[in-house]
Each structure stands twice: as C-alpha cells, then as structure tokens.
Protein backbone atom coordinates (compact mmCIF):
# COMPACT_ATOMS: atom_id res chain seq x y z
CA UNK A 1 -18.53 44.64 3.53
CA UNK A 2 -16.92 44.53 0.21
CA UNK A 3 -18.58 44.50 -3.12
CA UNK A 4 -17.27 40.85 -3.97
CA UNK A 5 -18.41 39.69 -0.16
CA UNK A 6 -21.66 41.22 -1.11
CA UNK A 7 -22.06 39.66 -4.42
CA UNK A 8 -21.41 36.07 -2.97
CA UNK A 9 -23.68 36.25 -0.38
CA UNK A 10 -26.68 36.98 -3.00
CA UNK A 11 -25.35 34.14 -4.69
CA UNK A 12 -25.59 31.98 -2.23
CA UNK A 13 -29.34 33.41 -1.26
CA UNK A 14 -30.35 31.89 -4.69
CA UNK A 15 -28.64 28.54 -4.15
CA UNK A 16 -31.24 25.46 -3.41
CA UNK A 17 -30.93 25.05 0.29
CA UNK A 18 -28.96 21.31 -0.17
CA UNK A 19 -25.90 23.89 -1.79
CA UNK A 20 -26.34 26.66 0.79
CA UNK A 21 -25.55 23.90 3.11
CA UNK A 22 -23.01 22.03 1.26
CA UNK A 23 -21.29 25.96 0.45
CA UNK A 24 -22.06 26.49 4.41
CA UNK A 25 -19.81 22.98 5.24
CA UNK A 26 -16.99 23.79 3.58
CA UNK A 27 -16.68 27.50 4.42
CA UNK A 28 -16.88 26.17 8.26
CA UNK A 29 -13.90 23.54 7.38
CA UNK A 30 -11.68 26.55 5.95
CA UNK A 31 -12.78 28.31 8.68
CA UNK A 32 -11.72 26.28 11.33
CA UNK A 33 -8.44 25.57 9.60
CA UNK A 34 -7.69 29.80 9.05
CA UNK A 35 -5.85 31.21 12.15
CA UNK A 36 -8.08 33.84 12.97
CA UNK A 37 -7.53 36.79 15.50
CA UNK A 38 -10.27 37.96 17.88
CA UNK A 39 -12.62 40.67 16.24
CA UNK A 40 -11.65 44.32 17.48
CA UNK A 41 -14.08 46.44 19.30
CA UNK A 42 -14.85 48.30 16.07
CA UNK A 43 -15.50 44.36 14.17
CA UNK A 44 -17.88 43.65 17.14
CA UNK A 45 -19.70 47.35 16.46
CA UNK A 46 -20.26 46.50 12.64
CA UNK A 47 -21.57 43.13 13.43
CA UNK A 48 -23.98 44.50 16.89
CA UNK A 49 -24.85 46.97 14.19
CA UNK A 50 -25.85 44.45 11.25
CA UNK A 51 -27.64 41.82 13.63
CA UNK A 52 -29.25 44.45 14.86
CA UNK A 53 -30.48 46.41 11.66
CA UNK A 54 -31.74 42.22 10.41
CA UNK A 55 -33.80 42.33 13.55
CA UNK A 56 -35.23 45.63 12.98
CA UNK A 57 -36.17 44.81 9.09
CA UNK A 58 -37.43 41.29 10.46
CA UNK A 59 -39.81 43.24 13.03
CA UNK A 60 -40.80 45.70 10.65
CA UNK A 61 -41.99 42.62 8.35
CA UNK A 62 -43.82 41.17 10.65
CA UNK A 63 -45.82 43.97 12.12
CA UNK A 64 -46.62 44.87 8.76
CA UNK A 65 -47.76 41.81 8.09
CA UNK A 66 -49.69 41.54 11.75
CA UNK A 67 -51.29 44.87 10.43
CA UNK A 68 -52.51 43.67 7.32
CA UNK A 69 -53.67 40.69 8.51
CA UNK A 70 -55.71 42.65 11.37
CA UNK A 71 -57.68 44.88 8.93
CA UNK A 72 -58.63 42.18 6.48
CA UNK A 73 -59.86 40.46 9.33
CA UNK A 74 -62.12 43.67 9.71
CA UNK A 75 -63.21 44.07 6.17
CA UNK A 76 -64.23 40.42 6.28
C-alpha cells in the first residue's frame, strides 16, 4: 500500500461516520464505473494476508480484554 493510500485511509478513520459513508458511496460509484481486471494470485496473497493480520490484532484485543476483565472479576 502506498504512502498516499495510507494517508487517506487515516483520513477517512477520523471522518464522522455520515462522511465515511457519503466518501464510501461515491468511491463504490467510481468503482463500478472503472474497468477493473481480476486481482492476480499475488493481489489475492496481500489481501488473505491483510484480512488476516486485522483478524489476528482483532483477537488479540479481545482476549486481552477477556483477560482483564477475568482478573478484576477476581480482585473484586
């Protein structure tokens, strides 16, 4: 992912939600009016690869949060 990709979506994390889904309409209406190729097998690896490093942070969260919710539950 490029540096300017990366920059916009942190922009867009601090948008209100109503923007992020006006900004999400509009980038689905270019979308669907780009010609687009498939995704090569190494575009499918990098985004297998992404979802699944989100899902591992995501997990990670919540046991940690599972865990600290456990031992106050023993201190109190």
């Amino acid at each position: 992912m490029s540096t300017a990709v990366r920059e916009i979506l942190e922009s867009f994390e601090q948008l209100p939600e109503s923007e992020q889904r006006e900004f999400v309409a509009i980038i689905l209406r270019r979308a669907v009016e780009m010609e687009m190729l498939p995704p090569s097998d190494e575009e499918f690896v990098w985004m297998a690869e992404e979802l699944f490093l989100a899902l591992d942070h995501a997990e990670e969260q919540h046991e940690r949060a599972a865990a600290s919710s456990a031992s106050y539950n023993r201190v109190f």
